[in-house]
Protein backbone atom coordinates (compact mmCIF):
# COMPACT_ATOMS: atom_id res chain seq x y z
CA UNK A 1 90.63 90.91 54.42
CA UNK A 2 94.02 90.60 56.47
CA UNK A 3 93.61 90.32 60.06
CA UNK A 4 95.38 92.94 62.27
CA UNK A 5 97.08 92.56 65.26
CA UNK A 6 95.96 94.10 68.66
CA UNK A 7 99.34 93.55 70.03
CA UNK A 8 101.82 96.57 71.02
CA UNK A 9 104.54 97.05 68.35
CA UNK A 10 108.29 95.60 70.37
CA UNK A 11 108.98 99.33 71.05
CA UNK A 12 105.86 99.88 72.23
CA UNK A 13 105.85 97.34 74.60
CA UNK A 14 109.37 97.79 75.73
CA UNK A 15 108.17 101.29 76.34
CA UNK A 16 105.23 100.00 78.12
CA UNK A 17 107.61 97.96 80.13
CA UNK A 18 109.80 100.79 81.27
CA UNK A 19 107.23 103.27 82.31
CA UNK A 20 105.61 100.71 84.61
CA UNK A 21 108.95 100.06 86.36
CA UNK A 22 108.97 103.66 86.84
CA UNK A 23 105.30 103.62 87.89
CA UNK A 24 106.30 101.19 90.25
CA UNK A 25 109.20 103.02 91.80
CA UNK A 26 106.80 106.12 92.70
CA UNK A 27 104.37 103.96 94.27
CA UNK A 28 106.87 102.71 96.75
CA UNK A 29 107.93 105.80 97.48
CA UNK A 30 104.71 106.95 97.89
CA UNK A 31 104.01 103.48 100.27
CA UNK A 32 106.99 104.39 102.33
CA UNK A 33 105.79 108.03 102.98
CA UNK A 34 102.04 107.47 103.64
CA UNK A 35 100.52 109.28 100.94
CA UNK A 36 98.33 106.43 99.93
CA UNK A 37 96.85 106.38 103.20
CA UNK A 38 96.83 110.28 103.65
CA UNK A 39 94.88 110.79 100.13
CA UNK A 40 92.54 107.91 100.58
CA UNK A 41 91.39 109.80 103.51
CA UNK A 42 90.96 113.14 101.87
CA UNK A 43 88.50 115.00 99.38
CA UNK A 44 89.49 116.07 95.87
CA UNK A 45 92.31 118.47 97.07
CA UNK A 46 95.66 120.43 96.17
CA UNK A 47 99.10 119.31 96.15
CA UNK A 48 99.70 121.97 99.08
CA UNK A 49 96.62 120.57 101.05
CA UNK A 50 98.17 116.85 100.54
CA UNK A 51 101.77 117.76 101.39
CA UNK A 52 100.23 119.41 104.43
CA UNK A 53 97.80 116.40 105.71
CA UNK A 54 101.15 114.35 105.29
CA UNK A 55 103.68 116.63 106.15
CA UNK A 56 106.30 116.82 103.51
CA UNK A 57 107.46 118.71 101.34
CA UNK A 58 104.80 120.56 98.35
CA UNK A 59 107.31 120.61 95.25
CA UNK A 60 107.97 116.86 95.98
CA UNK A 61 104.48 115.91 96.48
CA UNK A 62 103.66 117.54 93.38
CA UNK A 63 105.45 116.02 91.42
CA UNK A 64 105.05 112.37 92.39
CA UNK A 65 101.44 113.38 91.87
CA UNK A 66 102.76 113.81 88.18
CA UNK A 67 103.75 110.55 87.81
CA UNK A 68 100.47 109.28 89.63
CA UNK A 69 97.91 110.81 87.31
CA UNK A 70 100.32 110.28 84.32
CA UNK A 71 100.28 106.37 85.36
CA UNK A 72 96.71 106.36 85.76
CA UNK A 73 96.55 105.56 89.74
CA UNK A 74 95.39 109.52 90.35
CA UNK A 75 93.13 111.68 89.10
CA UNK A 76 93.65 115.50 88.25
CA UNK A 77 90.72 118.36 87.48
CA UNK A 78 92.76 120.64 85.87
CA UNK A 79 90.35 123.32 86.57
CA UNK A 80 90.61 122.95 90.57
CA UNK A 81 93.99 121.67 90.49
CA UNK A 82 92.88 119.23 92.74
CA UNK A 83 93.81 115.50 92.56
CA UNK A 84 91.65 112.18 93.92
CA UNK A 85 93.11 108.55 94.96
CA UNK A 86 89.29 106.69 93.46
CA UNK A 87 88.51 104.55 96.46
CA UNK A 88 89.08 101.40 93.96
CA UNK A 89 92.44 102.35 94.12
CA UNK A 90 92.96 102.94 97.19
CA UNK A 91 91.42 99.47 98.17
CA UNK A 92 94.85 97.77 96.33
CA UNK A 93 97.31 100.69 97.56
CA UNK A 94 96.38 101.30 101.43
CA UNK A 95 96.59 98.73 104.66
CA UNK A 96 93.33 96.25 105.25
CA UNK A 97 93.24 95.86 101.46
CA UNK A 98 91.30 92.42 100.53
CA UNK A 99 93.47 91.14 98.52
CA UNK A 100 96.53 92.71 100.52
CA UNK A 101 98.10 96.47 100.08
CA UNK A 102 100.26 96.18 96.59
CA UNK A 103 102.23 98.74 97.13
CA UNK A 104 104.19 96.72 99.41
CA UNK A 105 104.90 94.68 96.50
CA UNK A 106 106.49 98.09 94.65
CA UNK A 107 109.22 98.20 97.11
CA UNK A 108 110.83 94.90 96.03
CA UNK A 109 111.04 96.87 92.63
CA UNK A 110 113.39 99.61 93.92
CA UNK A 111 114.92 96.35 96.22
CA UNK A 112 115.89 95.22 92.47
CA UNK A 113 117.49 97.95 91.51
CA UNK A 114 119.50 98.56 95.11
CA UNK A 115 121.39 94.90 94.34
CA UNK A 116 121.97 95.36 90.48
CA UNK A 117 126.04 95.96 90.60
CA UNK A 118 125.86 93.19 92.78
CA UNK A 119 123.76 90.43 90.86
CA UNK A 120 125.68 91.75 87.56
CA UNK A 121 128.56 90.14 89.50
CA UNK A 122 126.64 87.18 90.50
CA UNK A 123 125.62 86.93 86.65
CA UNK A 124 129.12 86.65 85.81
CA UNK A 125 130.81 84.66 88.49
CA UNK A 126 127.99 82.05 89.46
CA UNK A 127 128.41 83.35 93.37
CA UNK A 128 125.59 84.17 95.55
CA UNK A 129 124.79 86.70 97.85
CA UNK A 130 123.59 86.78 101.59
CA UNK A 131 120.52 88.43 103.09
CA UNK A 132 121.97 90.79 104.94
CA UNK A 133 123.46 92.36 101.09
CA UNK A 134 119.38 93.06 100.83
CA UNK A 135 118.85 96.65 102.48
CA UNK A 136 114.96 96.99 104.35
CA UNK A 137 114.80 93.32 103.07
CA UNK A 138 112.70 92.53 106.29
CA UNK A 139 110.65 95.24 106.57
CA UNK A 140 108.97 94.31 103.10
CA UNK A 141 108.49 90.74 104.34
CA UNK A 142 107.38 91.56 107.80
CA UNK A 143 104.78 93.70 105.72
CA UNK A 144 103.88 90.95 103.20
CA UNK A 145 103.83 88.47 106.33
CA UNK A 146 101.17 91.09 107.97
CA UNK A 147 98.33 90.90 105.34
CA UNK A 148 99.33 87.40 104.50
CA UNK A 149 99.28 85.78 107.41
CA UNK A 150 99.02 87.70 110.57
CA UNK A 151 95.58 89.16 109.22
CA UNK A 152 94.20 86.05 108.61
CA UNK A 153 95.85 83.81 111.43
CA UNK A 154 92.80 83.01 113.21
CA UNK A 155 90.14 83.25 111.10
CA UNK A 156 91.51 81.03 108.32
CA UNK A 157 95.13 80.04 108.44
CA UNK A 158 95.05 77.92 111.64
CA UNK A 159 91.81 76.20 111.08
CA UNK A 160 93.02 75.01 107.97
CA UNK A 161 94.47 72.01 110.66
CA UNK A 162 91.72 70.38 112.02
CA UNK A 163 91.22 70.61 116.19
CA UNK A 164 94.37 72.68 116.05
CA UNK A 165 93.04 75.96 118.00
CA UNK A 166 91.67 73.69 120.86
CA UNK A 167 95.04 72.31 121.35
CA UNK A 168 96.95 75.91 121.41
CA UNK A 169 94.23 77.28 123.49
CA UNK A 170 95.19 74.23 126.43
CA UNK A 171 99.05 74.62 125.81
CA UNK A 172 101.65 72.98 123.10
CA UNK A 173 104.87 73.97 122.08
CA UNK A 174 105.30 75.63 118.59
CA UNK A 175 108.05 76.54 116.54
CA UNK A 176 108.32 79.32 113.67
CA UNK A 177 111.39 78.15 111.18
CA UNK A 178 112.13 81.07 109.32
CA UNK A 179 109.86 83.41 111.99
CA UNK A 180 111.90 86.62 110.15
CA UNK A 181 110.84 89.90 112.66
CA UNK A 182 108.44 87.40 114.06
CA UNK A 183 105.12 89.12 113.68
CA UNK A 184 103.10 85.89 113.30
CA UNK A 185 104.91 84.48 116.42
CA UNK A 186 104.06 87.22 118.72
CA UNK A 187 100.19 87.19 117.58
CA UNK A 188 100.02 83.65 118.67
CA UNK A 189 101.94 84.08 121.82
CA UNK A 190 99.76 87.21 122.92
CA UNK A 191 96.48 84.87 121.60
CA UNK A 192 97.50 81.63 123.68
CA UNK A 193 99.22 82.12 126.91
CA UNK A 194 99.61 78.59 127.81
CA UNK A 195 101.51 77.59 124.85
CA UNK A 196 105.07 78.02 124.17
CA UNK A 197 106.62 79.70 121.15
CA UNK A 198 110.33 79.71 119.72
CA UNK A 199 111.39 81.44 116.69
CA UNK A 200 114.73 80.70 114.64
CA UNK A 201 115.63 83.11 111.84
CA UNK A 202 119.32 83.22 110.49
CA UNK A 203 119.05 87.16 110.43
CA UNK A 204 120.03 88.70 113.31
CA UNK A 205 118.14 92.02 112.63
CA UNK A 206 115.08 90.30 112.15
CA UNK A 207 115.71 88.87 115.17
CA UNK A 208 116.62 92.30 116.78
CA UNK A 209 113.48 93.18 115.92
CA UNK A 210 111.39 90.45 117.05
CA UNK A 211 112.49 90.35 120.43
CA UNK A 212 112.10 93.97 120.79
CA UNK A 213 108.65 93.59 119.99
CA UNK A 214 107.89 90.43 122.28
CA UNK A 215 109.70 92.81 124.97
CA UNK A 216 107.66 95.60 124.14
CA UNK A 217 104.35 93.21 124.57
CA UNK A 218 105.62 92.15 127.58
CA UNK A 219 105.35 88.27 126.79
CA UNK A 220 107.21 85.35 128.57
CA UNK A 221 105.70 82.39 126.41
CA UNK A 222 108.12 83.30 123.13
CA UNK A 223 111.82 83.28 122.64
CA UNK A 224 113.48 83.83 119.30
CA UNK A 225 117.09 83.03 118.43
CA UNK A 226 119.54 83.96 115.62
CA UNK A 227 120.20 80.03 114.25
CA UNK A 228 121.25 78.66 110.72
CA UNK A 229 118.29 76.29 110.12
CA UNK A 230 121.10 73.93 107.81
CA UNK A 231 122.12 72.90 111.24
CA UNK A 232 119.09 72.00 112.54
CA UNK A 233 118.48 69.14 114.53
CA UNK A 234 116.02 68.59 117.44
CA UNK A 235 113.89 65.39 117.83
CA UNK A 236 110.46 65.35 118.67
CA UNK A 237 110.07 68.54 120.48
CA UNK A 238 106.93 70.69 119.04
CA UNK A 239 103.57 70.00 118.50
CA UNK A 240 102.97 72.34 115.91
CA UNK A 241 105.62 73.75 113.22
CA UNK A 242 105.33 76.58 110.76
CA UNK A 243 107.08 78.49 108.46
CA UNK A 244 105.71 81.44 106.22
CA UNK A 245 107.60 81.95 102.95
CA UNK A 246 110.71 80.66 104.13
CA UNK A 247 111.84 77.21 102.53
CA UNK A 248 112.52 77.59 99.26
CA UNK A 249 115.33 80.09 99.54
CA UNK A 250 117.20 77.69 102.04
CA UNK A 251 120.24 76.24 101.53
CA UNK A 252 118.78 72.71 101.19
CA UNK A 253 114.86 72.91 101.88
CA UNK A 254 114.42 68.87 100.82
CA UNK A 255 116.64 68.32 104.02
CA UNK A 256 115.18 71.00 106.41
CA UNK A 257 111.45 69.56 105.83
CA UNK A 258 113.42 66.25 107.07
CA UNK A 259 114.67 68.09 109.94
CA UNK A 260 111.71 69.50 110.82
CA UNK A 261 109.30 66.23 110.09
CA UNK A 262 112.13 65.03 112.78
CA UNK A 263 111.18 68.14 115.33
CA UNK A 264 107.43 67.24 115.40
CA UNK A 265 105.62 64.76 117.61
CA UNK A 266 103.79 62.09 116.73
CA UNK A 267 100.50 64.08 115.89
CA UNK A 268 102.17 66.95 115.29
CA UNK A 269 101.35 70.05 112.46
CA UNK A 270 103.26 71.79 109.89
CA UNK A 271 101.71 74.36 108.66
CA UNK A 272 103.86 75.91 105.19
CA UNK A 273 102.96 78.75 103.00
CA UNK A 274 105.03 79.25 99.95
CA UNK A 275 105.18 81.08 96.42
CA UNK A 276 102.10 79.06 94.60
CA UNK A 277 103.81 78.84 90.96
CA UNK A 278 104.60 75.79 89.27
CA UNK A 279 107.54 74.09 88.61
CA UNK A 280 106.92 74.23 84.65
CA UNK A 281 107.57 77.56 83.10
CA UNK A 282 104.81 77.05 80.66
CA UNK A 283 102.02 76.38 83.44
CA UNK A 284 103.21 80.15 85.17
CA UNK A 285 102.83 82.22 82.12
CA UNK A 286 98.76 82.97 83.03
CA UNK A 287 100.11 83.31 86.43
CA UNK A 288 99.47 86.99 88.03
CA UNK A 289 102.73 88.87 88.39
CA UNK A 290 104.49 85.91 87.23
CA UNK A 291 107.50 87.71 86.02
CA UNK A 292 108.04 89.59 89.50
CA UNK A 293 108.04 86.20 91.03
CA UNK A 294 110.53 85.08 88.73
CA UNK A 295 112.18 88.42 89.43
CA UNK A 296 112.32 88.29 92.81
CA UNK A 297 114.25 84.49 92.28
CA UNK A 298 116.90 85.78 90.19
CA UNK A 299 117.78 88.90 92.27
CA UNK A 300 117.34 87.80 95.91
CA UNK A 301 115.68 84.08 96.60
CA UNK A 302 118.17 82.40 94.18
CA UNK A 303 121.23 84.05 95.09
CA UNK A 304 120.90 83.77 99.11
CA UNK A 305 120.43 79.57 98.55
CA UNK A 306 123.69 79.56 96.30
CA UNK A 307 124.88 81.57 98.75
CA UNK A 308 125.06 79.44 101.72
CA UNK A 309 126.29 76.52 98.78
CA UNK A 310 122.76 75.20 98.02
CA UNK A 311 120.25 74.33 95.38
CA UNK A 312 119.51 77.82 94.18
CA UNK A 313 115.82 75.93 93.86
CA UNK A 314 114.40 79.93 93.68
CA UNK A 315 111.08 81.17 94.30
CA UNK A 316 109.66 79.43 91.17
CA UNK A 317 110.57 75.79 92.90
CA UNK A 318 106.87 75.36 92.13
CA UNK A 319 104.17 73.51 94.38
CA UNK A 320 104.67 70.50 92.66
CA UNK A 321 108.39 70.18 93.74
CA UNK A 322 107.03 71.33 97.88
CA UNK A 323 104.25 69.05 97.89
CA UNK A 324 107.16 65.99 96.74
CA UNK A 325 109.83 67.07 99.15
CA UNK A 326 106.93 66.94 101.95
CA UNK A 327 105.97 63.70 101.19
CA UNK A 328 109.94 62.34 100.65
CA UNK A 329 110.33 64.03 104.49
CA UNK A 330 107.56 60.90 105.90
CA UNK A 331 104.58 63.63 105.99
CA UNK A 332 101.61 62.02 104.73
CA UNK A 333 98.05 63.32 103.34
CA UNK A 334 99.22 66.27 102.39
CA UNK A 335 96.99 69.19 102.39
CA UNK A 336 97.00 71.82 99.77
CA UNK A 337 95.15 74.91 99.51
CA UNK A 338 95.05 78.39 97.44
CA UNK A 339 93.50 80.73 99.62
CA UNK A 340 91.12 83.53 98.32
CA UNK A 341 93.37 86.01 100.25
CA UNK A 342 96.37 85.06 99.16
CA UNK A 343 96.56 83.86 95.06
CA UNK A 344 100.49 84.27 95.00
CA UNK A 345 101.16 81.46 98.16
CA UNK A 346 100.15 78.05 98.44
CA UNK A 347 99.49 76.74 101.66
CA UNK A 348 100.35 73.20 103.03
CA UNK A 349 99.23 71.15 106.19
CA UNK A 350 100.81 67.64 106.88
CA UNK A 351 100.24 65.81 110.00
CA UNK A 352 103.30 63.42 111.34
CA UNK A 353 101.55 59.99 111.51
């Protein structure tokens, strides 16, 4: 007997391909208007009823309903008209999500499509771009930083350093490279008063943002400035450095991690998260959403290194090539972990001996 294949003819799977993107498009929007949240809350009901509870429009809400049954995230009884967001759904689609709320994810799909004249250019010309070409760039990451890190921040992420708590709980000075709206920054600050906190983020409408919040919080212990990071260059002044997602789409991120090993004091932390691929192609293809990481590279962390004249490393550097620059920068025993919450990131702590 011949054996058949179970795999999808090509123009199956192209079509596959395309009605996910679209799929994916509809679930930002429906991220960006609430209606995740609204429907988890809700019984079995009506478009009307669900365009009510969120307050938009029913002809609208109806039919990105369509594409939500059609796309298998929604269910519809036909006979009551009603449709149903199955609470495993919602657990992936709405905010406290275990595993983080993917719908955030969905809005770097539509993020794609926003810069495709431009990185059709960039295709052709070798150029790069700059973040602030990226529209709502920031609100996405503040987002992804939220569940990432700011949910976990003091129940798993700083522990990871060993008598690290203690010592922000008496007073040390820490620094956020790459704080973007500085979410992380201001939990710390609010969680221990007696240490100081700076934030430098080459955006200046992330860091619009963050000091609007730290204003609005009423906290004196945290200061963020606009600064390139390229230029970089203070000598043992924190205790304890981070940076969340933020390295490998610098300019040079071998010679910040120098600059910052420089920053530290003797005993000092870094603690780094960044994208948990490898830096062999072949070792990412079981990798979960392995092509939007690779995705995200081409169309936004890519572009802004070559951009500023860098390495254009990309998101897909790979832990392999962050665990070597660390080391090259003087930090030794470097820590690595893959977090349960967090499969995507890797997560680094190095001590400056």
């Amino acid at each position: 007997m011949h054996s058949t294949s179970r795999r999808p003819k090509p123009s199956g799977r192209a079509g596959e391909i395309i009605n996910a993107g679209a799929i994916a498009a509809m679930m930002s929007i429906g991220h960006r208007l609430g209606l995740f949240r609204v429907m988890a809350e809700l019984p079995p009901a009506t478009s009307a009823e669900i365009a009510a509870a969120a307050k938009l429009n029913e002809r609208y809400v109806r039919e990105w309903l369509a594409v939500m049954v059609t796309g298998g995230v929604v269910t519809y009884d036909a006979g009551r008209a009603t449709y149903t967001l199955p609470r495993e759904h919602a657990a992936c689609l709405t905010p406290g999500a275990q595993l983080g709320n993917l719908a955030v994810y969905a809005q770097a799909v539509v993020l794609m499509g926003a810069v495709q004249e431009r990185i059709l250019g960039c295709f052709r010309s070798g150029a790069g771009m700059a973040y602030e070409d990226y529209p709502c760039f920031h609100q996405i990451m503040a987002e992804d930083s939220g569940q990432t890190v700011v949910d976990h921040l003091f129940t798993i992420l700083l522990p990871l350093a060993d008598g690290l708590t203690t010592r922000l709980e008496r007073g040390i000075d820490v620094l956020d490279a790459g704080c973007g709206a500085g979410r992380a920054l201001i939990a710390m600050a609010e969680r221990y008063p007696n240490s100081g906190f700076t934030g430098y983020d080459l955006c200046g409408d992330a860091i619009e943002s963050a000091q609007q919040a730290a204003a609005e919080r009423g906290l004196s212990n945290v200061r963020f400035e606009q600064r390139d990071l390229t230029e970089f260059s203070e000598t043992e002044r924190y205790d304890l450095i981070t940076s969340f997602d933020a390295v490998h789409d610098q300019k040079e991120p071998a010679e910040l991690l120098v600059r910052l090993y420089r920053a530290l004091r003797l005993g000092g932390i870094y603690l780094m998260q960044d994208i948990g691929g490898s830096a062999r192609l072949e070792n990412n293809v079981p990798l979960p959403m392995a092509a939007f990481l690779y995705a995200i590279s081409c169309t936004h962390c890519m572009p802004v290194s070559l951009g500023q004249g860098g390495a254009g490393l990309g998101t897909m550097w790979g832990w392999e090539t962050a665990q070597a620059f660390l080391q090259r920068a003087g930090f030794a025993n470097v820590q690595r972990h893959v977090l349960p919450h967090d499969p995507l990131n890797v997560w680094f702590v190095s001590v400056k001996q």
